[in-house]
C-alpha atoms as a PDB file:
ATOM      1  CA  UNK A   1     180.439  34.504 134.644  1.00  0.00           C
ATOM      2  CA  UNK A   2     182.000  36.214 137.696  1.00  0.00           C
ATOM      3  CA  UNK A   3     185.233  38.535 136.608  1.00  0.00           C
ATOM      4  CA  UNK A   4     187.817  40.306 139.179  1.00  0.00           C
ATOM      5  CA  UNK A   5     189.352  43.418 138.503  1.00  0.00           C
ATOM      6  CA  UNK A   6     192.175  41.689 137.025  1.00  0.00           C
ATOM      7  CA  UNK A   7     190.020  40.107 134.164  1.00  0.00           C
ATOM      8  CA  UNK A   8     188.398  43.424 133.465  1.00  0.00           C
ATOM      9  CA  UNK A   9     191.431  44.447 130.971  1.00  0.00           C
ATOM     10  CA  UNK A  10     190.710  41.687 128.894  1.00  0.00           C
ATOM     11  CA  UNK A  11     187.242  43.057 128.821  1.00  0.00           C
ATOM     12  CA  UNK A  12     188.368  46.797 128.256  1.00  0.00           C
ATOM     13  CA  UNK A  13     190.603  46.154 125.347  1.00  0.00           C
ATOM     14  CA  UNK A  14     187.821  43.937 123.785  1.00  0.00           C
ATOM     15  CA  UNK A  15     185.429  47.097 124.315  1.00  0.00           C
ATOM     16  CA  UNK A  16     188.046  49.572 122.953  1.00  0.00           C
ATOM     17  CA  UNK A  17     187.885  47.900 119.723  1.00  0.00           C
ATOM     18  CA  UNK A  18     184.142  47.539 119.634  1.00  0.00           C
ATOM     19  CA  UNK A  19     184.167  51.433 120.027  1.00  0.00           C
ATOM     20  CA  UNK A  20     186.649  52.055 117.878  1.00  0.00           C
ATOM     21  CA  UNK A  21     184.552  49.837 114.604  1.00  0.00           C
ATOM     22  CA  UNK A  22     181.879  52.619 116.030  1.00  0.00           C
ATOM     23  CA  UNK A  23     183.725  55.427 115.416  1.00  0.00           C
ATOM     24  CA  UNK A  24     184.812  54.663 112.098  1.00  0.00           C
ATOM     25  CA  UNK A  25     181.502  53.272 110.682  1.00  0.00           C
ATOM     26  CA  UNK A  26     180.530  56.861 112.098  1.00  0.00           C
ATOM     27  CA  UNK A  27     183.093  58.471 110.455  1.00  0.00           C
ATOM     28  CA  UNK A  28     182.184  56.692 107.090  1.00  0.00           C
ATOM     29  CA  UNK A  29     178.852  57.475 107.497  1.00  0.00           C
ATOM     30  CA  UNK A  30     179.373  61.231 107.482  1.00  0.00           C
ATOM     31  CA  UNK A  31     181.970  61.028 104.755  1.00  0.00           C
ATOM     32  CA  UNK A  32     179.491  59.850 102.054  1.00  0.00           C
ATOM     33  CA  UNK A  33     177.168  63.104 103.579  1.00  0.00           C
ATOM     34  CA  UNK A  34     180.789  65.808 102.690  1.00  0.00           C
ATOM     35  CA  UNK A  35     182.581  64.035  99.812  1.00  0.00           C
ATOM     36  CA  UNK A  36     184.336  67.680  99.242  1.00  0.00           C
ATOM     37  CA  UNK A  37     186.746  66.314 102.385  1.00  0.00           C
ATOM     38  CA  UNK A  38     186.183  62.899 101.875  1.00  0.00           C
ATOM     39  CA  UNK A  39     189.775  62.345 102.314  1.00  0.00           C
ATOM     40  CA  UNK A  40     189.972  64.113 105.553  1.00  0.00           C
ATOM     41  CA  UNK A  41     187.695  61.452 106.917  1.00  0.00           C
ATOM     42  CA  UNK A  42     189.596  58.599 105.149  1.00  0.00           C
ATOM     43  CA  UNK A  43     192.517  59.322 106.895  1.00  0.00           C
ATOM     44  CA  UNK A  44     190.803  59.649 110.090  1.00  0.00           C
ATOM     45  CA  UNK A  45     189.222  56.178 109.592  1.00  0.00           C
ATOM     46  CA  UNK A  46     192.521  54.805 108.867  1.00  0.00           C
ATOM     47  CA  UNK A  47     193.989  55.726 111.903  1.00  0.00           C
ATOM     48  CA  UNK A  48     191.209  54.421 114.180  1.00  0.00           C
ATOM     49  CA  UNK A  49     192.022  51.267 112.380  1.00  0.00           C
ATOM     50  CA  UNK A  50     195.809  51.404 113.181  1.00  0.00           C
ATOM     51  CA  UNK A  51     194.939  52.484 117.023  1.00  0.00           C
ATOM     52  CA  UNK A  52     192.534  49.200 116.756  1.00  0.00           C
ATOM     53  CA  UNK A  53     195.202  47.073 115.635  1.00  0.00           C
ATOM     54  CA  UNK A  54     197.296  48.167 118.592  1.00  0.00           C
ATOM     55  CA  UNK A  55     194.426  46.740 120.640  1.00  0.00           C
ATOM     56  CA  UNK A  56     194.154  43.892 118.968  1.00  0.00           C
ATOM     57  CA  UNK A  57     198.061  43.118 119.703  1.00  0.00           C
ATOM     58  CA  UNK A  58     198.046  44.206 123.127  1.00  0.00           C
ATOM     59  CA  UNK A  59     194.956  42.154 123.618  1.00  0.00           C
ATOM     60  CA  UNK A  60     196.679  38.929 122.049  1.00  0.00           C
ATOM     61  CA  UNK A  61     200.166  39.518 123.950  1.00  0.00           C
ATOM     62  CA  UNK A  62     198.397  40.004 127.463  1.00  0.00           C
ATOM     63  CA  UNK A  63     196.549  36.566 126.769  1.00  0.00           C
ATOM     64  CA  UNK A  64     199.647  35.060 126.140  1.00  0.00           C
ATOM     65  CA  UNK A  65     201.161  36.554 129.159  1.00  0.00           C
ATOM     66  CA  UNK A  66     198.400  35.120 131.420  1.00  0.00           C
ATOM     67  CA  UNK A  67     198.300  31.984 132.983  1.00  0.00           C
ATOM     68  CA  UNK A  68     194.645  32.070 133.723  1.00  0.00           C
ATOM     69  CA  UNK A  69     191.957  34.027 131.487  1.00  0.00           C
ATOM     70  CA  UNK A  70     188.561  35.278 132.670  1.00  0.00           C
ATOM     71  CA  UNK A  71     187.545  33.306 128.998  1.00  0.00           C
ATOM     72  CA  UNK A  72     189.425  30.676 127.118  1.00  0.00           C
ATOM     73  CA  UNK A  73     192.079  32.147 125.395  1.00  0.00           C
ATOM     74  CA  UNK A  74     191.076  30.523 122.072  1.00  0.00           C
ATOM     75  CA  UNK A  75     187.962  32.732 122.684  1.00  0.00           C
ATOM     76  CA  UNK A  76     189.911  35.757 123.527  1.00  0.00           C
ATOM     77  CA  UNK A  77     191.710  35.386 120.162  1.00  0.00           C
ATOM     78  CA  UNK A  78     188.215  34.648 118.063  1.00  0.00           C
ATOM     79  CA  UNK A  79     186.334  37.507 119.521  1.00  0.00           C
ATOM     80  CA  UNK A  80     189.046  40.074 119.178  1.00  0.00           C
ATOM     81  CA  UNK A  81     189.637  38.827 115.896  1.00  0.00           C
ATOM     82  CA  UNK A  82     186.346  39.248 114.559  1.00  0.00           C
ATOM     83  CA  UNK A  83     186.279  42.934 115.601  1.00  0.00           C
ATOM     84  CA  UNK A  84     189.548  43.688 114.173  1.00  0.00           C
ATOM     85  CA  UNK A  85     187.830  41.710 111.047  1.00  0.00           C
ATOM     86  CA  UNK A  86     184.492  44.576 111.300  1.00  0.00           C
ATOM     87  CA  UNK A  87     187.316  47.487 111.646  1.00  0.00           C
ATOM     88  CA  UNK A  88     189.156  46.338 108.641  1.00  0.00           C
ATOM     89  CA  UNK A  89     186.074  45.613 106.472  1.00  0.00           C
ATOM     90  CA  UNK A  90     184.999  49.247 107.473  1.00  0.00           C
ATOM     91  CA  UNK A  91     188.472  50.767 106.060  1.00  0.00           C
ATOM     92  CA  UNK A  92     188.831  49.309 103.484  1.00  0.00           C
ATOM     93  CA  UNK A  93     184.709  50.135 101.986  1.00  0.00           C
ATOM     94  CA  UNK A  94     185.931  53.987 102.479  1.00  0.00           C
ATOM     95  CA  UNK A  95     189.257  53.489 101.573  1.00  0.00           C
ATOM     96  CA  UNK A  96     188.054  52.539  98.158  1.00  0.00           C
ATOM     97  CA  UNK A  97     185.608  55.464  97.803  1.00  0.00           C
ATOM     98  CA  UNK A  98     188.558  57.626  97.215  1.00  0.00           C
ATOM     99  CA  UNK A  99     190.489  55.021  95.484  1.00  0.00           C
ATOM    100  CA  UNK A 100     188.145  54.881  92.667  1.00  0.00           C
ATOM    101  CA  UNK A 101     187.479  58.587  92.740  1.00  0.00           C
ATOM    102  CA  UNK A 102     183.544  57.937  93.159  1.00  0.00           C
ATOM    103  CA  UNK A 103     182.897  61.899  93.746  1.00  0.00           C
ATOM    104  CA  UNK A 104     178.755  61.615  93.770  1.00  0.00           C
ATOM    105  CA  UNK A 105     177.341  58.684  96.723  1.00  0.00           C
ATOM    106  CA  UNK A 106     174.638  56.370  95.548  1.00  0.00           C
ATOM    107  CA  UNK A 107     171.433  57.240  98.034  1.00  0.00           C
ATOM    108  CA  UNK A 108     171.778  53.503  98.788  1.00  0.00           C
ATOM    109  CA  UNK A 109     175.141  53.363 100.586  1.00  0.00           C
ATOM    110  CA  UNK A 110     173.908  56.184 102.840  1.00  0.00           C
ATOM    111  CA  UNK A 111     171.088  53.389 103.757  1.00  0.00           C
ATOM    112  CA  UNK A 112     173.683  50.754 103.993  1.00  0.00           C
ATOM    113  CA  UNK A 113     176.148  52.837 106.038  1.00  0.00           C
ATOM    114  CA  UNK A 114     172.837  53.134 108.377  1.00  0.00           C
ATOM    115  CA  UNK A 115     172.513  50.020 109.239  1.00  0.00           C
ATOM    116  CA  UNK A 116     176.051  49.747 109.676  1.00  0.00           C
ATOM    117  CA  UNK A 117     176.403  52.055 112.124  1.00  0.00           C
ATOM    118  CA  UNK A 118     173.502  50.197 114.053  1.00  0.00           C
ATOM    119  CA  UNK A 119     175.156  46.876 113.767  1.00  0.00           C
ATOM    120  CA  UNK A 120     177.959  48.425 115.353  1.00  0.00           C
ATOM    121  CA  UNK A 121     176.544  50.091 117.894  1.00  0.00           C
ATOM    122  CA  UNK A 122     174.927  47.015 119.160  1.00  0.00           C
ATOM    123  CA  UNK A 123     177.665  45.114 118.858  1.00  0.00           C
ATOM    124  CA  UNK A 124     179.098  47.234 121.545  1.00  0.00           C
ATOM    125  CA  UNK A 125     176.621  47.248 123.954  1.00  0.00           C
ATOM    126  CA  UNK A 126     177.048  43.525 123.572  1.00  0.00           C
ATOM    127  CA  UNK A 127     180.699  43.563 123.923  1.00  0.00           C
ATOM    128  CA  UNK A 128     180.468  46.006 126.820  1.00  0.00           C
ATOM    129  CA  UNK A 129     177.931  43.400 128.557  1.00  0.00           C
ATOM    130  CA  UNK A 130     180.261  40.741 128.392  1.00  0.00           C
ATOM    131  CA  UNK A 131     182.001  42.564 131.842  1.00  0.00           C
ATOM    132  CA  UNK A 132     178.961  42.121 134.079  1.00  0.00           C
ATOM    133  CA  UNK A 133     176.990  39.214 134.307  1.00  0.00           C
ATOM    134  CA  UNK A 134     173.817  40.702 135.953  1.00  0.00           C
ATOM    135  CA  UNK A 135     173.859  42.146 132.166  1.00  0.00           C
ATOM    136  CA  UNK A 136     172.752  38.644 130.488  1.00  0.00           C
ATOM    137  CA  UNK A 137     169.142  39.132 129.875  1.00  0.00           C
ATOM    138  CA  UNK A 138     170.114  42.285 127.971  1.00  0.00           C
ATOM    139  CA  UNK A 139     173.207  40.743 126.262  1.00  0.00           C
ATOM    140  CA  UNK A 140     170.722  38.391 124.604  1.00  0.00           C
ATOM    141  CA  UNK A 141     168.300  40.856 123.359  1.00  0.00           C
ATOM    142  CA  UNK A 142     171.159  42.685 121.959  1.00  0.00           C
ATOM    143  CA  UNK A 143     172.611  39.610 120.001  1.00  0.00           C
ATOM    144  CA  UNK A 144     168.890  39.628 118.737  1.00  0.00           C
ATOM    145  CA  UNK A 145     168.668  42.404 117.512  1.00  0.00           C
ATOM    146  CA  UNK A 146     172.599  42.697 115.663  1.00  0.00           C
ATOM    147  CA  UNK A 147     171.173  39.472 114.143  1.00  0.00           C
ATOM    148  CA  UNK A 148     167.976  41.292 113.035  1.00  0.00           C
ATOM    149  CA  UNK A 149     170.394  44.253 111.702  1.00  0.00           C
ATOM    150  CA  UNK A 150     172.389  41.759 109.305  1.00  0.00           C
ATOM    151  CA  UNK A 151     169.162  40.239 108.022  1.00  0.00           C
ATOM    152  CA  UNK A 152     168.137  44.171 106.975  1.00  0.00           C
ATOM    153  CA  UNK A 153     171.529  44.595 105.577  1.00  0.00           C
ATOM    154  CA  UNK A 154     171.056  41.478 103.361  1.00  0.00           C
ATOM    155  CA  UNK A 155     167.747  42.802 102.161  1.00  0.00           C
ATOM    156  CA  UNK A 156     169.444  46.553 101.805  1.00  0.00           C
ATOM    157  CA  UNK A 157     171.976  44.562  99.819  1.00  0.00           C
ATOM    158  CA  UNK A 158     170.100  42.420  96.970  1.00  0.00           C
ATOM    159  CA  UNK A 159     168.216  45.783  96.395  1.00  0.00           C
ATOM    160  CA  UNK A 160     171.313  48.015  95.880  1.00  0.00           C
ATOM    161  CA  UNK A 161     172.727  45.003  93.494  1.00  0.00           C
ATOM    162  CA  UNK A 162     169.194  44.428  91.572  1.00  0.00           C
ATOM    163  CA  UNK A 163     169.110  48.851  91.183  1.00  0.00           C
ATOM    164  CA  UNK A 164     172.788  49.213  90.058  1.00  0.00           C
ATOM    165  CA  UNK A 165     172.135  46.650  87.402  1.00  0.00           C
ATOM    166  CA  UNK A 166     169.142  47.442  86.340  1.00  0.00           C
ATOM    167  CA  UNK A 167     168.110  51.132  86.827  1.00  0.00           C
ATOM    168  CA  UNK A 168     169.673  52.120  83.524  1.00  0.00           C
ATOM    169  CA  UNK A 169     169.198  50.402  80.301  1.00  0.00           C
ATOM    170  CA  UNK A 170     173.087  49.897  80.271  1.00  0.00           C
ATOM    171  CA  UNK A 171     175.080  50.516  83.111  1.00  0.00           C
ATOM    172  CA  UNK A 172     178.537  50.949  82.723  1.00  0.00           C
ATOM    173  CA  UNK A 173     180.364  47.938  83.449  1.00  0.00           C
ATOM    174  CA  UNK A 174     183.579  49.410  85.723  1.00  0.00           C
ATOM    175  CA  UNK A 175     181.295  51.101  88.068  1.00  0.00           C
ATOM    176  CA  UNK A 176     179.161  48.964  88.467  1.00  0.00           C
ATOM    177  CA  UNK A 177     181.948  46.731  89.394  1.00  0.00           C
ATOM    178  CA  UNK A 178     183.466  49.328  91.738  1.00  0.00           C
ATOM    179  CA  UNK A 179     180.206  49.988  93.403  1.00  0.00           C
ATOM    180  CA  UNK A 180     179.558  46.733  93.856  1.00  0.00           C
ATOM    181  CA  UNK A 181     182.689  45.633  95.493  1.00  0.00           C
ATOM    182  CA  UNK A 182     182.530  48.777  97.859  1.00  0.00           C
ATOM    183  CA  UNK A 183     178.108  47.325  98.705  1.00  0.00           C
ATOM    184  CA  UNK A 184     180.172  43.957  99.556  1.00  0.00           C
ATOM    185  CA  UNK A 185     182.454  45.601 101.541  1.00  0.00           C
ATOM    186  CA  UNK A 186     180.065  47.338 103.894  1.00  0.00           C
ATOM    187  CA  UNK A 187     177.749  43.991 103.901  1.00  0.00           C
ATOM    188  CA  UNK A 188     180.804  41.968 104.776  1.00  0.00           C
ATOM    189  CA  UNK A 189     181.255  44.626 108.077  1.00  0.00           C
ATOM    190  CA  UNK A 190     177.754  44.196 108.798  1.00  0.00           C
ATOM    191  CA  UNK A 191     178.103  40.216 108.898  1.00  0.00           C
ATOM    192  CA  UNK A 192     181.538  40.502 110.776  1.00  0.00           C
ATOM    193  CA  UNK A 193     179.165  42.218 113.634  1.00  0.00           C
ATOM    194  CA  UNK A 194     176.922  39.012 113.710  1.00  0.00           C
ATOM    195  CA  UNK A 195     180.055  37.181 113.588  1.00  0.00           C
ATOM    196  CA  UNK A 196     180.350  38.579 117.643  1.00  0.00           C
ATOM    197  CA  UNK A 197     177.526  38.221 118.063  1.00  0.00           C
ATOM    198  CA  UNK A 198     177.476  34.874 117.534  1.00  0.00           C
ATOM    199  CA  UNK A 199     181.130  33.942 119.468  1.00  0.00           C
ATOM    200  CA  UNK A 200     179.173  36.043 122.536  1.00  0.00           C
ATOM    201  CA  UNK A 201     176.349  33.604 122.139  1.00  0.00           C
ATOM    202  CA  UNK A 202     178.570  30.862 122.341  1.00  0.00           C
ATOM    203  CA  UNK A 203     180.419  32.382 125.135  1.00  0.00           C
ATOM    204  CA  UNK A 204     177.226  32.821 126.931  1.00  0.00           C
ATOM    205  CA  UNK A 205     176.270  29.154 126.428  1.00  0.00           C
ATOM    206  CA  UNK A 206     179.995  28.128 127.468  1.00  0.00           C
ATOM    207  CA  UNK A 207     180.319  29.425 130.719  1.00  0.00           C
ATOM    208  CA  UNK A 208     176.458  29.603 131.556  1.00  0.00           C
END
C-alpha cells in the first residue's frame, strides 16, 4: 500500500477515532477507581463520543466526495464503522453505571476495564499503521495480539458471570441483571476492537 498526502486524511480521521475509543475506555477506567464524581467522567465520555461521531461523518462525507480512495470505500465505511461501534459500546457500559446508581464497583470490572483499555490501545497502533506500509510486519503482530486481548476478555468474562451468580447463596436478581448487562457491554467493546482488527487483516490481504 503506497498513500500520498492526499490519502493521509482518510487515514487521520480513521486514527482520530481510534484515539478517541482510547480516551474514553481511559476515562471509564478511572471512573470505576472515583465513583464520588463518577458523573463528571460520564459526561466527559459522552462527549468524546459525540466529537467521534463528528469523525465518523466527516470521514463518510469525504469518501463520498472522492472519486478515488487510498482503500475501497466500502472499506472506509466498515472500518470507521466498527470504531464508532467500540466508542459507542464504551458509552453506553459507563453510561449505565450511573443509570442504575451502582455506587460500589465489582473488583472484576476494574479487570475488565483493563483489558479494555489494552484492546484499545492496540487497536490504535494498528489503525495508526495502516498510514505507512514499511509498518506491516508490526501491523500484524499488533492484530495478534488485540486478538489475544479478546480471548482474555472472554475468559475475564465467563468468570465475572460464573462469580456474580454464584458467590452468594442468593444473589439478587435486578443486579445481577444490571451487572451483567454493563460485563456485556464492556465485552462487546472488547470484541468491536477485534472486529478492526480483523477488517485491517483483510485490508492487509486486499491490497498486499
Amino acid at each position: 500500500m503506497r498513500f500520498t498526502k492526499k490519502d493521509s486524511i482518510f487515514y487521520d480521521m480513521l486514527i482520530k477515532q481510534a484515539e478517541l475509543a482510547c480516551e474514553a475506555a481511559e476515562a471509564f477506567k478511572t471512573m470505576v477507581s472515583d465513583m464520588e464524581n463518577a458523573s463528571m467522567y460520564q459526561k466527559q465520555i459522552v462527549t468524546l463520543e459525540h466529537d467521534a461521531d463528528e469523525v465518523t461523518h466527516q470521514l463518510a462525507n469525504k469518501a463520498d466526495a472522492t472519486f478515488v480512495t487510498p482503500l475501497d470505500k466500502e472499506d472506509l465505511r466498515v472500518l470507521s464503522s466498527q470504531l464508532d461501534d467500540v466508542m459507542d459500546h464504551i458509552e453506553s457500559a459507563a453510561s449505565r453505571l450511573l443509570l442504575y446508581r451502582l455506587t460500589e464497583v465489582r473488583p472484576d470490572l476494574l479487570r475488565h476495564l483493563d483489558i479494555l483499555c489494552r484492546a484499545t490501545q492496540a487497536t490504535r497502533v494498528a489503525v495508526t499503521s495502516m498510514k505507512d506500509a514499511s509498518h506491516r510486519a508490526a501491523m500484524h503482530d499488533t492484530i495478534v495480539a488485540i486478538h489475544r486481548i479478546e480471548n482474555e476478555g472472554d475468559l475475564a468474562f465467563r468468570k465475572a458471570l460464573s462469580d456474580l451468580h454464584f458467590e452468594v447463596e442468593h444473589p439478587d436478581p435486578l443486579m445481577v441483571m444490571r451487572w451483567k448487562e454493563i460485563y456485556d457491554r464492556v465485552e462487546v467493546s472488547v470484541d468491536a476492537c477485534e472486529d478492526v482488527a480483523n477488517s485491517i487483516e483483510s485490508v492487509l490481504i486486499k491490497y498486499a
